[in-house]
Protein backbone atom coordinates (compact mmCIF):
# COMPACT_ATOMS: atom_id res chain seq x y z
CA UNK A 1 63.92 -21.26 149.97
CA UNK A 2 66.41 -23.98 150.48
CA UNK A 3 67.57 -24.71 153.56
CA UNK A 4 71.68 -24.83 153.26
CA UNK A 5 73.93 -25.90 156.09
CA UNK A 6 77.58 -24.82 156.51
CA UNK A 7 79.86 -28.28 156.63
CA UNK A 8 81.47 -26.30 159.20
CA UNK A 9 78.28 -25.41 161.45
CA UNK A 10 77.33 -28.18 164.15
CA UNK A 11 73.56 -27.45 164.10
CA UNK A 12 71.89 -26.95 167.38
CA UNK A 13 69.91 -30.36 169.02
CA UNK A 14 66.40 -29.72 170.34
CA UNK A 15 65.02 -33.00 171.92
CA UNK A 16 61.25 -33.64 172.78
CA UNK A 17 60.78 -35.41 175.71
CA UNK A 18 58.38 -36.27 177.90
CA UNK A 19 56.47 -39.71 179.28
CA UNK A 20 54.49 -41.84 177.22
CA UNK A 21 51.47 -41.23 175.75
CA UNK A 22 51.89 -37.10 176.08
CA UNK A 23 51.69 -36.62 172.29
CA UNK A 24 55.41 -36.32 171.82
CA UNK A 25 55.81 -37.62 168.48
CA UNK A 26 52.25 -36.05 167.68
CA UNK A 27 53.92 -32.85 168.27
CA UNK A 28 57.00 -33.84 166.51
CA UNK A 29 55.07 -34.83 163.25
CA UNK A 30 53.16 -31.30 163.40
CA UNK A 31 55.94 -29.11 163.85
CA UNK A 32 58.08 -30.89 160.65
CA UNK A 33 54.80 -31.35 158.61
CA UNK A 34 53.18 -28.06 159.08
CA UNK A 35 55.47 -25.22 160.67
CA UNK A 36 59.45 -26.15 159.00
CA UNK A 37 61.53 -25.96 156.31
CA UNK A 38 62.76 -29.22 156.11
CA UNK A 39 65.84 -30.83 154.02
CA UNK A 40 64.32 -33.29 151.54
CA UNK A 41 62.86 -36.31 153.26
CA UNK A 42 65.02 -39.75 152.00
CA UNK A 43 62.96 -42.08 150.62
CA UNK A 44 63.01 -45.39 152.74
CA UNK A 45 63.74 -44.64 156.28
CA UNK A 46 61.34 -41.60 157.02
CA UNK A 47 58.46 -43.99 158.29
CA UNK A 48 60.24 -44.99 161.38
CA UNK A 49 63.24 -41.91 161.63
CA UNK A 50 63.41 -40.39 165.10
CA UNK A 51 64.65 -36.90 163.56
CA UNK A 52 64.40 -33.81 161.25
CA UNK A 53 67.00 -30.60 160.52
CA UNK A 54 64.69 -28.01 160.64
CA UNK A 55 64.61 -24.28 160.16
CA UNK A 56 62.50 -21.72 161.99
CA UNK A 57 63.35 -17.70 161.95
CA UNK A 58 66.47 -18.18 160.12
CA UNK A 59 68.33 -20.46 162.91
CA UNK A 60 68.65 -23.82 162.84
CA UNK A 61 68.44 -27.31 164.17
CA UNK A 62 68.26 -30.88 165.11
CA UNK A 63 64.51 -31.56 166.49
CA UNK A 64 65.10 -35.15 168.13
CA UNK A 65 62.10 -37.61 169.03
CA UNK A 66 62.66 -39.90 172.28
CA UNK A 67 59.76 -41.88 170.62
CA UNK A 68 60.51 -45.64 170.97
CA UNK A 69 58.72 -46.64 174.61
CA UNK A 70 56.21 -49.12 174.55
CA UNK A 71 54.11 -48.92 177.75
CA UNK A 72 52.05 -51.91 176.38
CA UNK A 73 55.20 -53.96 176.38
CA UNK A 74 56.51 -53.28 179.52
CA UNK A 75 56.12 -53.27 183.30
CA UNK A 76 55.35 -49.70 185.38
CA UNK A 77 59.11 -50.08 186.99
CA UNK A 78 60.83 -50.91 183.73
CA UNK A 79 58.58 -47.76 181.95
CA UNK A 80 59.81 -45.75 184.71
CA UNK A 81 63.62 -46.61 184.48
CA UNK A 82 63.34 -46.21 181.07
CA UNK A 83 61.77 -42.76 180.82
CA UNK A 84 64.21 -41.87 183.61
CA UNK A 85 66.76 -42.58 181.31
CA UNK A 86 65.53 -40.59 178.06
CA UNK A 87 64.83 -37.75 180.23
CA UNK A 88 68.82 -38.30 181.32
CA UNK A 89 70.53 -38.80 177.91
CA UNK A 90 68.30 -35.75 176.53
CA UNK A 91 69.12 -33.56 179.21
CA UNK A 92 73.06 -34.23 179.17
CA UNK A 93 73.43 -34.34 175.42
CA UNK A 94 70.78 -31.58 173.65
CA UNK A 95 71.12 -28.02 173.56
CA UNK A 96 67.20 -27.06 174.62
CA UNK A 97 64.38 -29.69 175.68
CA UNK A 98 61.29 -29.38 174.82
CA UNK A 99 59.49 -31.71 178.28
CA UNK A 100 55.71 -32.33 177.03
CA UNK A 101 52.90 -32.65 179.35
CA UNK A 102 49.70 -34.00 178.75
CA UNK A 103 47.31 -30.91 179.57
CA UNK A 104 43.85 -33.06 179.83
CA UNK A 105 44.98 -36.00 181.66
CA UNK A 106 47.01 -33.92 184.20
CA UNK A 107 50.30 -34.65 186.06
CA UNK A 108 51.42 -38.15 186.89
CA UNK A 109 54.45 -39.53 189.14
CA UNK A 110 56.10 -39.94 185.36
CA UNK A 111 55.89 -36.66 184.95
CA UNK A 112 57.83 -36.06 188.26
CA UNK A 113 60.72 -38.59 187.66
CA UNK A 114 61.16 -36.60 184.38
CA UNK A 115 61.46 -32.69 186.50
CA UNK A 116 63.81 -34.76 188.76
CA UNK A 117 66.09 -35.06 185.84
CA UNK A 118 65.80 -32.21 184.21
CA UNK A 119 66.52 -29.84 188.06
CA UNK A 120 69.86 -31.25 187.79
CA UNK A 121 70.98 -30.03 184.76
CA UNK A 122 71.44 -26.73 183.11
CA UNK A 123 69.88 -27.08 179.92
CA UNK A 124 67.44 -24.52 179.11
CA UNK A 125 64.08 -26.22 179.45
CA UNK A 126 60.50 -25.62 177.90
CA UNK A 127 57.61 -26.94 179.41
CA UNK A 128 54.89 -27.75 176.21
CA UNK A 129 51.30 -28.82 177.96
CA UNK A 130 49.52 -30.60 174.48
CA UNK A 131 46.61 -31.86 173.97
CA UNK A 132 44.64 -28.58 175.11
CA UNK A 133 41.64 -28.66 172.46
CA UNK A 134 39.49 -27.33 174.71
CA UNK A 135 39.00 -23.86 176.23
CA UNK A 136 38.70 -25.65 180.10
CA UNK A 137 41.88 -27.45 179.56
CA UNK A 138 43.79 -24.38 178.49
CA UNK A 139 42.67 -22.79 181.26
CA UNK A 140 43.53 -25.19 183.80
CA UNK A 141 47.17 -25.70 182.40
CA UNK A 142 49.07 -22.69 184.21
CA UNK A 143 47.67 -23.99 188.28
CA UNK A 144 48.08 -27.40 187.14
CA UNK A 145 51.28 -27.58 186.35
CA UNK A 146 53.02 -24.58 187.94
CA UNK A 147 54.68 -26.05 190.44
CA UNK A 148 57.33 -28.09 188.09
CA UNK A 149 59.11 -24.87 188.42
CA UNK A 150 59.55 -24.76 184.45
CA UNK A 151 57.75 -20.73 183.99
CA UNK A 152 54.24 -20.97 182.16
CA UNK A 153 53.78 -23.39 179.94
CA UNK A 154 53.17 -22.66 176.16
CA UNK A 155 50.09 -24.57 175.34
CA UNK A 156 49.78 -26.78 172.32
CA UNK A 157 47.51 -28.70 170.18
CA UNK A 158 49.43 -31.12 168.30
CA UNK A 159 46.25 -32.48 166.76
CA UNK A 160 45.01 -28.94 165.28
CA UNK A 161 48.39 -27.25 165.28
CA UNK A 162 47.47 -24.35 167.67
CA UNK A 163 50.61 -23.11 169.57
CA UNK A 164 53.31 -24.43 167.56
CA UNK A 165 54.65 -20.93 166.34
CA UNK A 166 54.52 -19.85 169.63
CA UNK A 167 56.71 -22.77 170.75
CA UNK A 168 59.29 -22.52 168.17
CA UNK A 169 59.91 -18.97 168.79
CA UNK A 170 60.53 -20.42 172.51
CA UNK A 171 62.91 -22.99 171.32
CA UNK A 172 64.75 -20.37 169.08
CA UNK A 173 65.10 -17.78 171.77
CA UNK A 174 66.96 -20.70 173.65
CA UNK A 175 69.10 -21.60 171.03
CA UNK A 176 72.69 -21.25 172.10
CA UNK A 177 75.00 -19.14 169.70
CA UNK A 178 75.92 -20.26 166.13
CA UNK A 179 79.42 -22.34 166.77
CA UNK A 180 82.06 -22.68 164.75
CA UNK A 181 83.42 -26.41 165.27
CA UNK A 182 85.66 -27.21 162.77
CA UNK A 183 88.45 -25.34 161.57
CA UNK A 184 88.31 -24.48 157.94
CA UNK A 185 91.33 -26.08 157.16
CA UNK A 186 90.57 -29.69 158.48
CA UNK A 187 88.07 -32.16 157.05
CA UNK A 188 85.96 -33.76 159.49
CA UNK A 189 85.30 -37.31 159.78
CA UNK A 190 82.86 -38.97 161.64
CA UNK A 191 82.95 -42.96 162.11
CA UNK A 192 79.21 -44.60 162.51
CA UNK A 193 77.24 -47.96 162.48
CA UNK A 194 75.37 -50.43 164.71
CA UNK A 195 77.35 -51.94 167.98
CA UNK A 196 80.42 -53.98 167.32
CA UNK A 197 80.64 -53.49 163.68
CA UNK A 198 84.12 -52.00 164.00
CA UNK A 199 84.00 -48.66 164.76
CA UNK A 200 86.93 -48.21 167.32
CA UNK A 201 88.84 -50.52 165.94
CA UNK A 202 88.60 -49.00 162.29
CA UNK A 203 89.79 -45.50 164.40
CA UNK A 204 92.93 -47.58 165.78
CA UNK A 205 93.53 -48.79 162.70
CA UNK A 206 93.23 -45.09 160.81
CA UNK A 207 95.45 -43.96 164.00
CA UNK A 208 97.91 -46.95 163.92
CA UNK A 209 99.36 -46.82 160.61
CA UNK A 210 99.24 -43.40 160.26
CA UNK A 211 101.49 -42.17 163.86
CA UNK A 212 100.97 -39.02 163.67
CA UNK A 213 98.92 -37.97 166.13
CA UNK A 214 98.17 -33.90 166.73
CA UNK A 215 95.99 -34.24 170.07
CA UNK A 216 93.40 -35.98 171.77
CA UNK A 217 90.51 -33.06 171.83
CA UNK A 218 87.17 -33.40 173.90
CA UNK A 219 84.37 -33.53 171.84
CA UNK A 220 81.02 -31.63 172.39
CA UNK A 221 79.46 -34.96 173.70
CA UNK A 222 79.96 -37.05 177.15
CA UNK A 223 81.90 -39.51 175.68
CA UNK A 224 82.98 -38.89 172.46
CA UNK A 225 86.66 -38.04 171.47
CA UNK A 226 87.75 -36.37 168.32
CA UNK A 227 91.25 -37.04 167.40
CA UNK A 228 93.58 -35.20 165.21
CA UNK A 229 95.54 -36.85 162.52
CA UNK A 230 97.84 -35.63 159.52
CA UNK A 231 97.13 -37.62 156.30
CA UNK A 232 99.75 -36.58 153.58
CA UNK A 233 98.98 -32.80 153.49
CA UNK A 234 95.81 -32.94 155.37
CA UNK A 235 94.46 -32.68 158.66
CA UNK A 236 91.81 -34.75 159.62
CA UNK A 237 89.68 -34.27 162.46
CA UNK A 238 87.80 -38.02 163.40
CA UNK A 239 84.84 -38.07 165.03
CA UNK A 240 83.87 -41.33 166.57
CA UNK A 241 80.64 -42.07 168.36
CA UNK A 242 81.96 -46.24 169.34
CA UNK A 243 81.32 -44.84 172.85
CA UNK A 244 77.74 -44.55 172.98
CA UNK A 245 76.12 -47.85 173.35
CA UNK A 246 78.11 -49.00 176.07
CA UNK A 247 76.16 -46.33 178.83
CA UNK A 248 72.57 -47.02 178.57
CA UNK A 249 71.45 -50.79 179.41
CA UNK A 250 67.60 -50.12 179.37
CA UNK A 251 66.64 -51.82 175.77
CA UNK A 252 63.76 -48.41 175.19
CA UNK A 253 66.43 -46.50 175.46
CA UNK A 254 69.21 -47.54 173.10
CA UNK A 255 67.85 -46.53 169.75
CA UNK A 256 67.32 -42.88 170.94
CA UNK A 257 70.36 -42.99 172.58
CA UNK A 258 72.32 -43.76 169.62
CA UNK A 259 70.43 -41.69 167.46
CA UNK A 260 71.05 -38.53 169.59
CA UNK A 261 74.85 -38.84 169.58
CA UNK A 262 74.81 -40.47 166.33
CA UNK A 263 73.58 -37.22 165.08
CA UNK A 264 75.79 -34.96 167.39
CA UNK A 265 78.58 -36.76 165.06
CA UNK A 266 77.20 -36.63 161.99
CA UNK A 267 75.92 -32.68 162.24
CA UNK A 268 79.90 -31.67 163.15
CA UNK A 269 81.52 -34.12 160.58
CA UNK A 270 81.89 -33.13 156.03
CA UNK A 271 81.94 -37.26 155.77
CA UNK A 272 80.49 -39.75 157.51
CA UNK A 273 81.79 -43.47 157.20
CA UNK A 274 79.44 -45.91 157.81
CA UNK A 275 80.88 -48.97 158.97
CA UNK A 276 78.72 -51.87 158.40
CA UNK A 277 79.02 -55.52 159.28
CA UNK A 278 80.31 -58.34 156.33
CA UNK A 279 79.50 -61.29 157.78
CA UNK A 280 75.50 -59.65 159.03
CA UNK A 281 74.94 -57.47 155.55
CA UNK A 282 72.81 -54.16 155.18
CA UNK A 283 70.26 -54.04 158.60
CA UNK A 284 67.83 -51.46 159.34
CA UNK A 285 69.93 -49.60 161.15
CA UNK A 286 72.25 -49.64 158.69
CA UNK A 287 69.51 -47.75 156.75
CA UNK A 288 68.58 -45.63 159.54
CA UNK A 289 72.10 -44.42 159.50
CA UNK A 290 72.59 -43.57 156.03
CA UNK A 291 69.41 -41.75 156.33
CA UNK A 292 70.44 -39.83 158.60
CA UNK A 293 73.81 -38.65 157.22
CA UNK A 294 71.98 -37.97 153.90
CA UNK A 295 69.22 -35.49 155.57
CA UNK A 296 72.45 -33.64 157.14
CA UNK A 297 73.65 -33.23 153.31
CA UNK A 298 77.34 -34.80 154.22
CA UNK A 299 79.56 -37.01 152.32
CA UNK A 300 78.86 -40.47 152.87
CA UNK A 301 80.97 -43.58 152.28
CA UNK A 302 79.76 -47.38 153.51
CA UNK A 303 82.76 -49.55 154.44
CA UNK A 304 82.27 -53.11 154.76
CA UNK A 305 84.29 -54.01 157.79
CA UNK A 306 85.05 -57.89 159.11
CA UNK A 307 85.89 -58.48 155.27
CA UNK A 308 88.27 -61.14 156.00
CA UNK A 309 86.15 -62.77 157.86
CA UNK A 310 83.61 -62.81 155.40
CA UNK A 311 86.34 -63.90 152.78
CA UNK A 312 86.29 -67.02 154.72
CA UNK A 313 82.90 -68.11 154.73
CA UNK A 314 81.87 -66.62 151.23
CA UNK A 315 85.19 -66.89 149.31
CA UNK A 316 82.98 -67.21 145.99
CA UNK A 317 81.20 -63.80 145.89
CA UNK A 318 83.18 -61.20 144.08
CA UNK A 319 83.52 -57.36 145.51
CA UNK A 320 81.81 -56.16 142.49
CA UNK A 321 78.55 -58.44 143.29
CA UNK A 322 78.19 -57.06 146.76
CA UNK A 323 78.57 -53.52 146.02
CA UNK A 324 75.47 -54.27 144.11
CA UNK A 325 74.18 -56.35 146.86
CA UNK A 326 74.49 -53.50 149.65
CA UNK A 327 73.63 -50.30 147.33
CA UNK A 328 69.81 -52.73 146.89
CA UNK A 329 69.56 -52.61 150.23
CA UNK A 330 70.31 -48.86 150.96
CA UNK A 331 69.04 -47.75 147.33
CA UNK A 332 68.63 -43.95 148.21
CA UNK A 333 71.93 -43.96 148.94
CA UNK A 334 73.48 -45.97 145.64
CA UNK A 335 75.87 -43.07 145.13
CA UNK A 336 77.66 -43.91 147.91
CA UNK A 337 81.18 -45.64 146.90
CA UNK A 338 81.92 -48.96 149.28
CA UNK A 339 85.28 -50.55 150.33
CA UNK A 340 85.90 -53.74 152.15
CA UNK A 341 88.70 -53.93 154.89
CA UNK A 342 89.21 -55.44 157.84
CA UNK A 343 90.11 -53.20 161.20
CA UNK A 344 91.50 -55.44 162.95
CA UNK A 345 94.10 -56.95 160.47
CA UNK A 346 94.49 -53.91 158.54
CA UNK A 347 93.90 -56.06 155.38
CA UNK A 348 92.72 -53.27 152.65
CA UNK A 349 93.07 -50.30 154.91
CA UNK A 350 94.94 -48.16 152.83
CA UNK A 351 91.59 -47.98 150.30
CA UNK A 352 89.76 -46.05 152.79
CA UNK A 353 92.13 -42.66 153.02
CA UNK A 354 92.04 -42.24 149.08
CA UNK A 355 88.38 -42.60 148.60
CA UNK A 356 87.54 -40.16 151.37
CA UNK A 357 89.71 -37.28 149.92
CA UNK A 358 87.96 -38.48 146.48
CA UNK A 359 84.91 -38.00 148.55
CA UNK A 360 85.76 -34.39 149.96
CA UNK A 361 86.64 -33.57 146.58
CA UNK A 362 83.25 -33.76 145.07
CA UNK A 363 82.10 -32.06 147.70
CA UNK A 364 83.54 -29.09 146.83
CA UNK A 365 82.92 -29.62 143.06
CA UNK A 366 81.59 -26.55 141.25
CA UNK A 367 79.82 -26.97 137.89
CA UNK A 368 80.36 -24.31 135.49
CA UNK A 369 76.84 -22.50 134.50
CA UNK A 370 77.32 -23.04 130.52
CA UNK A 371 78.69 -26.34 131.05
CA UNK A 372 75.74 -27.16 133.04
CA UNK A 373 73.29 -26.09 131.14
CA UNK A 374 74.34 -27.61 127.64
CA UNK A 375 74.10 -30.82 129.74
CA UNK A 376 70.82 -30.12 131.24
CA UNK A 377 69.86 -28.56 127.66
CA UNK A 378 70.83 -31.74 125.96
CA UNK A 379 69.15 -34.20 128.47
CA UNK A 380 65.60 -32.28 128.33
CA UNK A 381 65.80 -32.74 124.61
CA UNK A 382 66.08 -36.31 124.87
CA UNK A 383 63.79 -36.92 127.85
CA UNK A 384 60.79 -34.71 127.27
CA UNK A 385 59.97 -33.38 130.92
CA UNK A 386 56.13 -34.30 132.48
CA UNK A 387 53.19 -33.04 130.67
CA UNK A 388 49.71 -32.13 133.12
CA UNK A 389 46.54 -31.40 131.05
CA UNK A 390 48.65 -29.75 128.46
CA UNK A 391 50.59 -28.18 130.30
CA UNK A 392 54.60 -28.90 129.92
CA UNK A 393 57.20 -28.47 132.46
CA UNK A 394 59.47 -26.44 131.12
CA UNK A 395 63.20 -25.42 132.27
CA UNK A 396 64.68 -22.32 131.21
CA UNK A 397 67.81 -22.03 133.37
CA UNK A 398 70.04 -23.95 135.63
CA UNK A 399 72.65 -22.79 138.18
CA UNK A 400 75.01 -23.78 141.13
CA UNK A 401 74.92 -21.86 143.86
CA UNK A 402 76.92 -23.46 146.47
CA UNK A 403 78.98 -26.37 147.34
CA UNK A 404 79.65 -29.06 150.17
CA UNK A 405 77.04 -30.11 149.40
CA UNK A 406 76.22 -29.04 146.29
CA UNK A 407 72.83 -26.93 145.59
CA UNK A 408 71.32 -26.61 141.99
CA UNK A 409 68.29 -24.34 141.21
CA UNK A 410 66.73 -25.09 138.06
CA UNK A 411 64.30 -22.11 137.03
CA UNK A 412 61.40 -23.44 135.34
CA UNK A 413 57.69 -21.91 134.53
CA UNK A 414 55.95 -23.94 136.99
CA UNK A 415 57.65 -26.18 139.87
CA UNK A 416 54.42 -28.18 140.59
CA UNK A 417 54.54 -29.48 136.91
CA UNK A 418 57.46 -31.65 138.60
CA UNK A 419 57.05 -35.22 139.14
CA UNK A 420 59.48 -36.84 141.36
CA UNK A 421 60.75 -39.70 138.57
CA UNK A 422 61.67 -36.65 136.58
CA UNK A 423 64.21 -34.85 139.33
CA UNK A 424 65.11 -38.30 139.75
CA UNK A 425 65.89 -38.45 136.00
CA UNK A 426 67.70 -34.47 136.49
CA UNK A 427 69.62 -35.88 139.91
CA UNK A 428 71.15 -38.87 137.47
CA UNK A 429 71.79 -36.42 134.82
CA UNK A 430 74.20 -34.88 136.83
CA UNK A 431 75.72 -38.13 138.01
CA UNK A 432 76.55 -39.44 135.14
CA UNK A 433 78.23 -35.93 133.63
CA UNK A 434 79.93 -34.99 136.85
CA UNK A 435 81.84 -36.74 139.63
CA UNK A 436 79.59 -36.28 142.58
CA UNK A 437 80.55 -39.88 143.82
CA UNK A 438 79.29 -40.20 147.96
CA UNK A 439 77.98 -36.58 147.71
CA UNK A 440 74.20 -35.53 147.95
CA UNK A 441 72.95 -33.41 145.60
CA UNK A 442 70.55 -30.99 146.48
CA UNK A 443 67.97 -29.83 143.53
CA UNK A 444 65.75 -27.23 144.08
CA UNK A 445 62.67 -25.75 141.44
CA UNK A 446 61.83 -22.43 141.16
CA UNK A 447 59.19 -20.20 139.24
CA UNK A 448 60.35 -18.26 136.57
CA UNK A 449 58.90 -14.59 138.12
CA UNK A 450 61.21 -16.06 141.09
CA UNK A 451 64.65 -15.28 139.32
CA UNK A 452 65.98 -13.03 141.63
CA UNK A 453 67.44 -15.84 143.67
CA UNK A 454 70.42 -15.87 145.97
CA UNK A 455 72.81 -17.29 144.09
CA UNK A 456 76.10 -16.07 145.71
């Protein structure tokens, strides 16, 4: 079954945390590989992404990884600062924590300076004791770590998988309430990218020439501040998360950090802007970003910020040449449209505005089943789908069933017959015959005797 997100639904955030070497992103892996429905994975930044939206019992939510520590790398002070501070960001900015243990080696002082945290604040918290292969182990976990004061802890095997149901069930008896951030009538923006790209200033600017502030509203978050603006006839809620890498000095602890309220952003926004540098070009984080945004299913638009700046020192290149240039280096996300501006001069500002209601347009673009299926008809015919032993894919039917983003199900007599050049081939199809410009498109393949689906 797909797994479909309301634009208007901030997911919940479940982080894992816990000291090094516990089997935290162990555990991680096995719950998204073997135990959740999980949005497509985005080809390019999954080998090294800190986060999955996941589904278990018909809720939910953001599982975060505070992977990132090095204990090789660093000193036991520094390790102990900077598990100190994961422990901290977690514990202020997710809804539950999942604090891992490691059952066979036992407690340790790390362990201690995590409960320390985690006493002071109010988030519901789940003590997971892993690595309990063994019958002994499991039976030593309740004495040995009873006294963090965290109830009995649900023992797990991250290597064979033994206890993960029972730990998701904990996590989704935790969950707070389904919230309702956004009001229906406003389309939510959030601003993100790497430090000192632009970010605040790109807000000031947005807020600047348009004077028409509603209110300053606190967000969900520590420090982040969604503002209220009227563009035209629209109200636009903006999201920015410029705030979060000026808290945390501890160099482990940035990446998370950002990635946590990075995603706290991106879960609550229906586009995400991703400012990137001019002068520096795509980064990884860059990618990491757009990755993320993508696995949330919003609207995404890259704006290339510092452009007169880089107008200065690369007069030569045209704008044309570097769209090209920056949609190579983020290439699952080449449907994103890019504008250059500068925030701070305001030069090219007013191209941002018009692309982003082009943006939430397409978001809410809804494809006509005959309409869609003489396209998809035609495009079979000319591109014979895969062939296995025989054996030919074949597609009978094609539907929309929902929008922002938009979700196709394509009924066909077998989906394993499907190779991934061929959705590929389907996913450009529907490109190049509909505006879907900076909007994912979500296609899902279903068995023939499955007909009876959902469509609403």
């Amino acid at each position: 079954m797909a797994l479909e997100i309301s634009a208007k639904v901030r997911p919940a955030t479940v982080a894992i945390v816990g000291r090094p070497n516990v089997g935290k992103s162990a555990l991680f892996n096995r719950l998204i590989g073997k135990r959740l429905a999980i949005v497509d994975d985005t080809p390019g930044v999954t080998r090294d992404r800190l986060y999955a939206l996941c589904e278990w019992n018909g809720r939910t939510f953001s599982v975060i990884d505070t992977a990132g520590i090095d204990p090789d790398a660093l000193d036991s002070d520094d390790m102990a600062r900077q598990t100190r501070a994961q422990a901290e960001i977690a514990a202020n900015d997710a809804d539950v924590i999942v604090f891992v243990v490691d059952a066979k080696a036992g407690l340790s002082p790390l362990d201690d300076d995590v409960v320390t945290i985690m006493r002071r604040t109010r988030r519901p918290v789940i003590l997971a004791a892993n690595k309990a292969e063994s019958e002994r182990v499991k039976a030593e976990v309740p004495g040995e770590f009873a006294r963090l004061g965290f109830g009995e802890p649900i023992v797990v095997s991250a290597l064979h998988g033994e206890g993960t149901g029972d730990l998701l069930d904990a996590i989704v008896e935790r969950l707070p309430p389904v919230s309702l951030e956004v009001d229906d009538t406003e389309l939510a923006l959030a601003i993100v990218g790497r430090p000192n790209v632009g970010k605040s200033s790109l807000l000031n600017a947005l807020l600047g020439e348009d004077r028409s502030i509603v209110s300053d509203i606190a967000g969900t978050t520590r420090d982040a501040i969604d503002t209220l603006f009227q563009y035209n006839e629209h109200r636009i809620r903006l999201i920015d998360t410029a705030g979060v890498w000026r808290k945390i000095k501890h160099h482990g602890s940035i990446e998370y950090y950002a990635s946590l309220r990075s995603l706290g952003a991106i879960a609550r926004c229906d586009i995400a802007i991703l400012v990137i540098d001019s002068m520096q070009g795509v980064l990884d984080q860059d990618r990491r970003l757009a990755g993320m945004v993508l696995e949330e299913r919003k609207g995404l638009i890259i704006v290339a910020n510092k452009w007169d700046l880089a107008l200065q020192q690369d007069g030569e290149f045209k704008q044309n040449e570097l769209v090209d240039i920056i949609h190579e280096n983020i290439p699952f996300a080449s449907f994103a449209p890019v504008t250059f501006l500068s925030a701070m001069t305001k030069r090219r500002l007013g191209s941002l505005m018009p692309l982003v209601m082009k943006v939430a347009e397409n978001l809410d673009r809804r494809i006509p089943t005959a309409q869609l299926n003489a396209v998809i008809r035609d495009a079979v015919y000319a591109h014979q789908p895969p062939n296995n032993a025989g054996r030919p894919l074949r597609i009978y039917y094609a539907a929309q069933v929902a929008t922002h983003s938009p979700l196709f199900i394509f009924h066909c007599n077998d989906p394993d017959l499907l190779t991934n050049s061929y959705k590929r081939f389907l996913e450009n199809t529907l490109r190049s015959n509909f505006e879907f410009e900076g909007v994912p498109l979500n296609l899902e393949f279903r068995a023939r005797r499955d007909a009876d689906d959902n469509a609403k």
